[in-house]
N, C-alpha and C. Protein backbone atom coordinates (compact mmCIF):
# COMPACT_ATOMS: atom_id res chain seq x y z
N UNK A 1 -142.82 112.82 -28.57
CA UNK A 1 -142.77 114.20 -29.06
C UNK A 1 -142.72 115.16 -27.86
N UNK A 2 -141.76 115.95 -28.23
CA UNK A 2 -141.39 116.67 -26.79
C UNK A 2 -142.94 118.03 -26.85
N UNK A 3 -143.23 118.68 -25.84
CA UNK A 3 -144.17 119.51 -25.95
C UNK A 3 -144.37 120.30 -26.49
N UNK A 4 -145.20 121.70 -27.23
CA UNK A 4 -144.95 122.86 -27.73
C UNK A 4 -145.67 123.82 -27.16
N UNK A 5 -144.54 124.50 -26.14
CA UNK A 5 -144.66 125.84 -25.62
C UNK A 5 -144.82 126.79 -26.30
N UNK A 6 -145.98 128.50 -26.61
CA UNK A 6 -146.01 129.57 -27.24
C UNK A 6 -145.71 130.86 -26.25
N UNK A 7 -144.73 131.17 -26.08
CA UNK A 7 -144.93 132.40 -24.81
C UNK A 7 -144.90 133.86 -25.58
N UNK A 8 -145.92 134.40 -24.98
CA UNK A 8 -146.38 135.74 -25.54
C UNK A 8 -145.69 136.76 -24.47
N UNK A 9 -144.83 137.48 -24.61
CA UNK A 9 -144.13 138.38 -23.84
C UNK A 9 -143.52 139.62 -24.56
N UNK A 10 -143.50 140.73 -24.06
CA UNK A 10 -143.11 142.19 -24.68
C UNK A 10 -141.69 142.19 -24.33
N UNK A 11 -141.70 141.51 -23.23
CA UNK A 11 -140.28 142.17 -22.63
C UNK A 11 -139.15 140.76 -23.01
N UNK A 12 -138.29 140.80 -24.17
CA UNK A 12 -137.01 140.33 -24.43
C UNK A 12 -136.28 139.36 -23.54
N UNK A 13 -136.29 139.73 -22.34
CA UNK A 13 -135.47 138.91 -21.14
C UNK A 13 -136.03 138.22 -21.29
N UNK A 14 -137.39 138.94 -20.45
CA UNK A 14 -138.33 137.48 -20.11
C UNK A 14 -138.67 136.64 -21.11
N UNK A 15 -138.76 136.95 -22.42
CA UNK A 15 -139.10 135.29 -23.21
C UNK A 15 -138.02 134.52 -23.64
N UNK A 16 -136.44 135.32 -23.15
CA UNK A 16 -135.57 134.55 -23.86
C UNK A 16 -135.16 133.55 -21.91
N UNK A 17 -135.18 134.17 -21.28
CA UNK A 17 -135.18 133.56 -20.22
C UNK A 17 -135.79 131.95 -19.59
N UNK A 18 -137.41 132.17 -20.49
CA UNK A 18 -138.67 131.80 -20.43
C UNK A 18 -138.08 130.43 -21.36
N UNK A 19 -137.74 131.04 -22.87
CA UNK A 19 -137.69 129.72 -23.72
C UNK A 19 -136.73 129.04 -23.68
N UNK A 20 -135.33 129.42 -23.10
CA UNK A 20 -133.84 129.15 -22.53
C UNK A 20 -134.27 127.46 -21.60
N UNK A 21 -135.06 128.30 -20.30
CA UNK A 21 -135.82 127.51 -19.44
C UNK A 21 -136.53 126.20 -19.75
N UNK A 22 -137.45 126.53 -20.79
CA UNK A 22 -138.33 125.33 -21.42
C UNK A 22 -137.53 124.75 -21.90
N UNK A 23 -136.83 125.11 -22.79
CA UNK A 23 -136.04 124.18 -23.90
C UNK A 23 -134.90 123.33 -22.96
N UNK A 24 -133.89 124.08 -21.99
CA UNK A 24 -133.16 123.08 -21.60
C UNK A 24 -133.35 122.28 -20.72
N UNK A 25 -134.36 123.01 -19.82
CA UNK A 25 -134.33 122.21 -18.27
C UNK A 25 -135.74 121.06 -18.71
N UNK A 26 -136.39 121.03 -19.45
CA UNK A 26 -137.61 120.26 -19.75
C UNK A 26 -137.46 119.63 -21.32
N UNK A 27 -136.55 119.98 -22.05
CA UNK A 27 -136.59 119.86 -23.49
C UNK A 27 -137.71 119.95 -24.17
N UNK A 28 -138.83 120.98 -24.26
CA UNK A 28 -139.53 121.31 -25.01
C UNK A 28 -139.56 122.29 -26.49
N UNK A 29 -140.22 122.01 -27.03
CA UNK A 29 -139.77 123.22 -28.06
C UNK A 29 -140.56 124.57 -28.09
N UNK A 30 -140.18 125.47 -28.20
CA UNK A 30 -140.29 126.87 -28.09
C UNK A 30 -140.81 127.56 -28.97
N UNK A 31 -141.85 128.29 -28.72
CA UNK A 31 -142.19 129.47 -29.97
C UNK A 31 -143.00 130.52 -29.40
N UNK A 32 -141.84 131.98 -30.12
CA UNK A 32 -142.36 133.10 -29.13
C UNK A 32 -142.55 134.20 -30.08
N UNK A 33 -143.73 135.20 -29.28
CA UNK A 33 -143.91 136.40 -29.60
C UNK A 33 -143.97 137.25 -28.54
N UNK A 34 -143.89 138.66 -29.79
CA UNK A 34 -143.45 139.71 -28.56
C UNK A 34 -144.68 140.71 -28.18
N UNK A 35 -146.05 140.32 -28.51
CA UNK A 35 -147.55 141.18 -28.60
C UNK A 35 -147.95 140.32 -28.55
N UNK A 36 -149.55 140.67 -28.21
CA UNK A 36 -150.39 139.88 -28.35
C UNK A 36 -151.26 139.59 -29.87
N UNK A 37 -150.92 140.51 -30.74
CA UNK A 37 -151.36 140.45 -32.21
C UNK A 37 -150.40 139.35 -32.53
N UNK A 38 -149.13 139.11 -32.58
CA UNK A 38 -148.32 138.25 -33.10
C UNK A 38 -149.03 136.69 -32.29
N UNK A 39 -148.56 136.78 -30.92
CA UNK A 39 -149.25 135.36 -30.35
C UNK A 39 -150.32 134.86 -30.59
N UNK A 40 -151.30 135.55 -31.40
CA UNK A 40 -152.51 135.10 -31.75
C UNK A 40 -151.87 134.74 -33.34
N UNK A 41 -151.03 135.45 -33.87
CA UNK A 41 -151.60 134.65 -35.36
C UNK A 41 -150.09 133.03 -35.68
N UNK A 42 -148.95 133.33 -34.34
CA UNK A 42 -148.24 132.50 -34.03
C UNK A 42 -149.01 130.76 -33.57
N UNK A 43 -150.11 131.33 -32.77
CA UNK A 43 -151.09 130.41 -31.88
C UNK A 43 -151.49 129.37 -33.12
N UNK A 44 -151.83 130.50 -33.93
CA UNK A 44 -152.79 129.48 -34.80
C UNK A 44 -151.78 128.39 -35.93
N UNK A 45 -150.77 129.35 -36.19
CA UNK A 45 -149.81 128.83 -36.87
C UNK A 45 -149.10 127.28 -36.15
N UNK A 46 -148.41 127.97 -35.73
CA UNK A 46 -147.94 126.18 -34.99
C UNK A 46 -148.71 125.67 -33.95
N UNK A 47 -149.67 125.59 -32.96
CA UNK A 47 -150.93 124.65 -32.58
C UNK A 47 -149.89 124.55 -31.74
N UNK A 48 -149.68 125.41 -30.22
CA UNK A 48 -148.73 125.03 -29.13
C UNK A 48 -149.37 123.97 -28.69
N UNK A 49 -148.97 123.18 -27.55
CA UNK A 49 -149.51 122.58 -26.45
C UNK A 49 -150.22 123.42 -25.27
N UNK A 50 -149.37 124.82 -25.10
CA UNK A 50 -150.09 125.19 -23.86
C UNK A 50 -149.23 126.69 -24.40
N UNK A 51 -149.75 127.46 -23.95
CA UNK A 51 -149.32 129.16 -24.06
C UNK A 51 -149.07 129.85 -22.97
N UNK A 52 -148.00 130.59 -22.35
CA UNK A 52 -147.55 131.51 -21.53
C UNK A 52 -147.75 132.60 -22.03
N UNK A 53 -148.63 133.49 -21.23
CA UNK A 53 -149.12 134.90 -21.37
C UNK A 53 -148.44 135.86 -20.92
N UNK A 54 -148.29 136.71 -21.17
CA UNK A 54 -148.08 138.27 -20.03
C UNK A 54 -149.24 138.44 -20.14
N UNK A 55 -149.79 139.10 -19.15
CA UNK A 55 -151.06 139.93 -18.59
C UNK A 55 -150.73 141.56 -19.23
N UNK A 56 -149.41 142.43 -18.71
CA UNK A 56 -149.40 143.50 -19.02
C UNK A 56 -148.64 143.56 -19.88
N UNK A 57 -149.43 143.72 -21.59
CA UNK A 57 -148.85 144.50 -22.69
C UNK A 57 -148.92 145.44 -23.37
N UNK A 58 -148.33 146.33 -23.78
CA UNK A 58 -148.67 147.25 -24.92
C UNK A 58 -149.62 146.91 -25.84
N UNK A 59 -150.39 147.78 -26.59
CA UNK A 59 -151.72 147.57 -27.51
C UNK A 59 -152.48 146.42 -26.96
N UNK A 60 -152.30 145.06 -27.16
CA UNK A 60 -153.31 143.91 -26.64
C UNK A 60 -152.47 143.52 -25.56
N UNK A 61 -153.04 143.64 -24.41
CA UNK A 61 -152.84 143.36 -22.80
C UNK A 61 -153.33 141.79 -23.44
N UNK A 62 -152.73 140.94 -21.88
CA UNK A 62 -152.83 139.58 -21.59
C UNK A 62 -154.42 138.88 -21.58
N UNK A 63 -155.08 139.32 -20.94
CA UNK A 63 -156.26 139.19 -20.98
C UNK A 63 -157.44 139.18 -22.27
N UNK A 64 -157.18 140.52 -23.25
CA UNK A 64 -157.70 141.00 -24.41
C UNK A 64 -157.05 139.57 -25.30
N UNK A 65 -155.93 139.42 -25.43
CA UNK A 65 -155.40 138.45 -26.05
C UNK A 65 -156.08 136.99 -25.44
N UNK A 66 -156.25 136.74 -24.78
CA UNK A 66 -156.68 135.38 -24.46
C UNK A 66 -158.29 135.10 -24.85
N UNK A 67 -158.82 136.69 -24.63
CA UNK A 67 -160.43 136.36 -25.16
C UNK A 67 -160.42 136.10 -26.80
N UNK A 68 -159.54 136.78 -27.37
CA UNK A 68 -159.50 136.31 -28.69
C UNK A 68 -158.75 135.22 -28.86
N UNK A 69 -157.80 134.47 -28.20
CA UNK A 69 -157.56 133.13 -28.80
C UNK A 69 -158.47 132.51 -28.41
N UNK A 70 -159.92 132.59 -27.47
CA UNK A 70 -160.70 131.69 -27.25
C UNK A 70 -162.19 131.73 -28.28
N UNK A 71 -161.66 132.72 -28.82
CA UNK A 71 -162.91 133.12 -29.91
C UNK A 71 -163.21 132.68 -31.33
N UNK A 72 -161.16 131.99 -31.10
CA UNK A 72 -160.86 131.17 -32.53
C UNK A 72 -161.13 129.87 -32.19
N UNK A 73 -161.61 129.16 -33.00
CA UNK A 73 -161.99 127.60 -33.51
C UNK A 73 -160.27 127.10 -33.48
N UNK A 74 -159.68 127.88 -33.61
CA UNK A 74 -158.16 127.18 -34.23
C UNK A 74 -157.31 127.17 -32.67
N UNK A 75 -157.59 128.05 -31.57
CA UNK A 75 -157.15 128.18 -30.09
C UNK A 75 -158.30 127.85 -29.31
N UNK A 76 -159.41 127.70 -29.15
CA UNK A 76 -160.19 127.70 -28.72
C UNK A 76 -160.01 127.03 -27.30
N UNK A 77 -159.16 125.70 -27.86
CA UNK A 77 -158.92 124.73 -26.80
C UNK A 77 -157.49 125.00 -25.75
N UNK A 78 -156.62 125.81 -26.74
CA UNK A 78 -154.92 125.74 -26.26
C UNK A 78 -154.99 126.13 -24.50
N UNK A 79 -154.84 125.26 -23.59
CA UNK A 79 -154.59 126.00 -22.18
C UNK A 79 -153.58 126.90 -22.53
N UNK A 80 -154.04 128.28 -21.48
CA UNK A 80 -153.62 129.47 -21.27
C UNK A 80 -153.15 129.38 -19.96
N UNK A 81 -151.81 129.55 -19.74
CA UNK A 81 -151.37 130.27 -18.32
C UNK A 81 -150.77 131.67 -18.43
N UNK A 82 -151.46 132.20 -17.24
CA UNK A 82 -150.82 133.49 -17.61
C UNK A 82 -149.19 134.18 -16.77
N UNK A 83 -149.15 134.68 -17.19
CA UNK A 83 -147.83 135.32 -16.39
C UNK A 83 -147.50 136.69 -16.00
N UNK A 84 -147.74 137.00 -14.48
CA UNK A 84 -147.82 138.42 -14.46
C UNK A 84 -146.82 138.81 -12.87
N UNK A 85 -146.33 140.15 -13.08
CA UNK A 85 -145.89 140.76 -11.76
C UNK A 85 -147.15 141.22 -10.31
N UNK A 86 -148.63 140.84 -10.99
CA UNK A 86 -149.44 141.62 -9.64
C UNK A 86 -149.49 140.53 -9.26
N UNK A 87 -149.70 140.55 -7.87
CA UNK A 87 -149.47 139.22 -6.89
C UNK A 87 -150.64 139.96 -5.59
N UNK A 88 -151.29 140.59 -6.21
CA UNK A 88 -152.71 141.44 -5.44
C UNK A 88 -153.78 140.51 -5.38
N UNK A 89 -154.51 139.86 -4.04
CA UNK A 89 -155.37 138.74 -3.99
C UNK A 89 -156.57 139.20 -5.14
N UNK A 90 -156.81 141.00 -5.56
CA UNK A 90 -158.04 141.38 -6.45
C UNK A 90 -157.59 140.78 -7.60
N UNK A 91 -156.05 140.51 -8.46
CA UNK A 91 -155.96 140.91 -9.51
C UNK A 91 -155.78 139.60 -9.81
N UNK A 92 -155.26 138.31 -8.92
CA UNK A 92 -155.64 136.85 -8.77
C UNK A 92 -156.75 136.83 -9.38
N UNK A 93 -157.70 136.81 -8.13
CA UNK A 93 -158.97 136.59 -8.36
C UNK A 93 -159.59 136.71 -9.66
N UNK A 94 -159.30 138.12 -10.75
CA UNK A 94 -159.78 138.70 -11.73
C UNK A 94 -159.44 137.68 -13.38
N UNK A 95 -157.86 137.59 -13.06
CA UNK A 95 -157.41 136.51 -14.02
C UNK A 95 -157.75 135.37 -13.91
N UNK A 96 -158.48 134.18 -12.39
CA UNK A 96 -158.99 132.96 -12.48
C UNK A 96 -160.14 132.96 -13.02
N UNK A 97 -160.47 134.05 -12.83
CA UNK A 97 -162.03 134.14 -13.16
C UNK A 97 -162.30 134.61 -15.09
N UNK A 98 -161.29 134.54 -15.83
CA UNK A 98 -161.18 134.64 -17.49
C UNK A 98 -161.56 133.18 -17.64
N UNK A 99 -160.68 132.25 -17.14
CA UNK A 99 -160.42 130.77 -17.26
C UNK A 99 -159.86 130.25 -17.73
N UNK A 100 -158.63 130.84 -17.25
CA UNK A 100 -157.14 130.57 -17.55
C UNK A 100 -156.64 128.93 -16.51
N UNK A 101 -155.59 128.60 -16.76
CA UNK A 101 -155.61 127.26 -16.43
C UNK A 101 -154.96 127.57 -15.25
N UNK A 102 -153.97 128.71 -14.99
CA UNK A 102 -153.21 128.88 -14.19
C UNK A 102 -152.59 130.41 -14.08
N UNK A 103 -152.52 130.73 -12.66
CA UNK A 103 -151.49 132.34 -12.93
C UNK A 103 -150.00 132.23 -12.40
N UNK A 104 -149.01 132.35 -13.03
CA UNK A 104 -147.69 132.20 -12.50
C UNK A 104 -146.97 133.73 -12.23
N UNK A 105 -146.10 133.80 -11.44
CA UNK A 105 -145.66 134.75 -11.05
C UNK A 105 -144.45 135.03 -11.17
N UNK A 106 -143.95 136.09 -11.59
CA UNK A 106 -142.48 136.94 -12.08
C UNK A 106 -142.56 138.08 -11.06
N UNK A 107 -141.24 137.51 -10.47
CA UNK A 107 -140.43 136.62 -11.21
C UNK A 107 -140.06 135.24 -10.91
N UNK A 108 -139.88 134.21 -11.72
CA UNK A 108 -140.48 133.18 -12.00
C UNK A 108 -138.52 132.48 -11.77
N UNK A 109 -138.66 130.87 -11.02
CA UNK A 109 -137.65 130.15 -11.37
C UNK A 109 -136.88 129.65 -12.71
N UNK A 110 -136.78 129.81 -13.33
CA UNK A 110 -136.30 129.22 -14.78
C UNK A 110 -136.46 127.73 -14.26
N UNK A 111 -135.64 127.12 -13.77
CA UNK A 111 -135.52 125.93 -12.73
C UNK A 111 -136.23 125.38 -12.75
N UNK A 112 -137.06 125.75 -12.10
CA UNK A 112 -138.87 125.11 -11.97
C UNK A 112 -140.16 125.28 -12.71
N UNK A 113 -139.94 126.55 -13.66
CA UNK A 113 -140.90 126.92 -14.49
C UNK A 113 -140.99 126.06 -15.20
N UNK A 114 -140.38 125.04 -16.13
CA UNK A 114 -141.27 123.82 -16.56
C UNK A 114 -142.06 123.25 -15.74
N UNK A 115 -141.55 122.64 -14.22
CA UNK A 115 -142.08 122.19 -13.37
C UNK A 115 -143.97 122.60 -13.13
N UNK A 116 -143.74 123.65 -12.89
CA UNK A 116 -144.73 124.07 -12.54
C UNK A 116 -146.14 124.52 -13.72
N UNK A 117 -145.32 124.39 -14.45
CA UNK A 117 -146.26 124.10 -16.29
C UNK A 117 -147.24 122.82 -16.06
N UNK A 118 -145.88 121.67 -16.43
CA UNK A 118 -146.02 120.51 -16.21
C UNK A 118 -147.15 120.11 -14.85
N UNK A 119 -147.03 120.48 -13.85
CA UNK A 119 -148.04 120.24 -13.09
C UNK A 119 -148.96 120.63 -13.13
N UNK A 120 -149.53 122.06 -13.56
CA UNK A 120 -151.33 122.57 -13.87
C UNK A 120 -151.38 121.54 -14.84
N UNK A 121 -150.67 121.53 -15.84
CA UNK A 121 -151.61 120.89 -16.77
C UNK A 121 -151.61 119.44 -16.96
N UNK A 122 -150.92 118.80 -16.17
CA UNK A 122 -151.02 117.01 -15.89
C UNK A 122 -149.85 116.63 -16.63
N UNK A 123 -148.85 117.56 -17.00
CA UNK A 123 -148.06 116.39 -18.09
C UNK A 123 -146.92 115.98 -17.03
N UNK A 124 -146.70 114.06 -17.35
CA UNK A 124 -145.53 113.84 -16.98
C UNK A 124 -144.31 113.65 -16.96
């Protein structure tokens, strides 16, 4: 069974870019929203393998969203990586410290962005 990616992103490019990426270069299957209200009730709905965040969104930011998928019994467990443009050693620091599995950076390889999935979280 190939994996199931959820990427939570506002911005259009980036999740069609994002799921383009997963799906061909890794063959995973894909499922996206464009808020963080949707990725939470998407989350619970199909039970990803692992979730790609944005950090900066409209109404529920990246962060706000992740404390509530960890608040559900139904996400509780889903690794979270997040995905953001600050690349500031404070704003690192701030997102490892939620306990997120990983922070990736945009802009991001398509190429390698499975790659680099695949490696935080052990899959081979």
């Amino acid at each position: 069974m190939p994996h199931k990616v959820l990427i939570i992103d506002d911005e259009d490019d980036i999740r069609e870019v994002a799921a383009l990426s997963l799906e061909s270069v890794a063959g995973w299957e894909v499922v996206t929203a464009n808020s963080g209200s949707q990725g939470l009730a998407r989350a619970v709905e199909h039970q990803p393998d692992a979730i790609l965040l944005d950090v900066m969104m409209p109404g529920m930011d990246g962060p706000t969203t992740f404390r509530e998928l960890r608040k559900n019994p139904a996400t509780a467990k889903i690794p979270v990586l997040l995905l953001t443009a600050k690349v500031q050693s404070s704003d690192q620091r701030r997102f490892a410290d939620l306990g997120v599995e990983a922070v990736l950076f945009k802009p991001f390889d398509p190429l390698t962005l499975s790659d680099q999935i695949a490696s935080v979280l052990g899959w081979s």
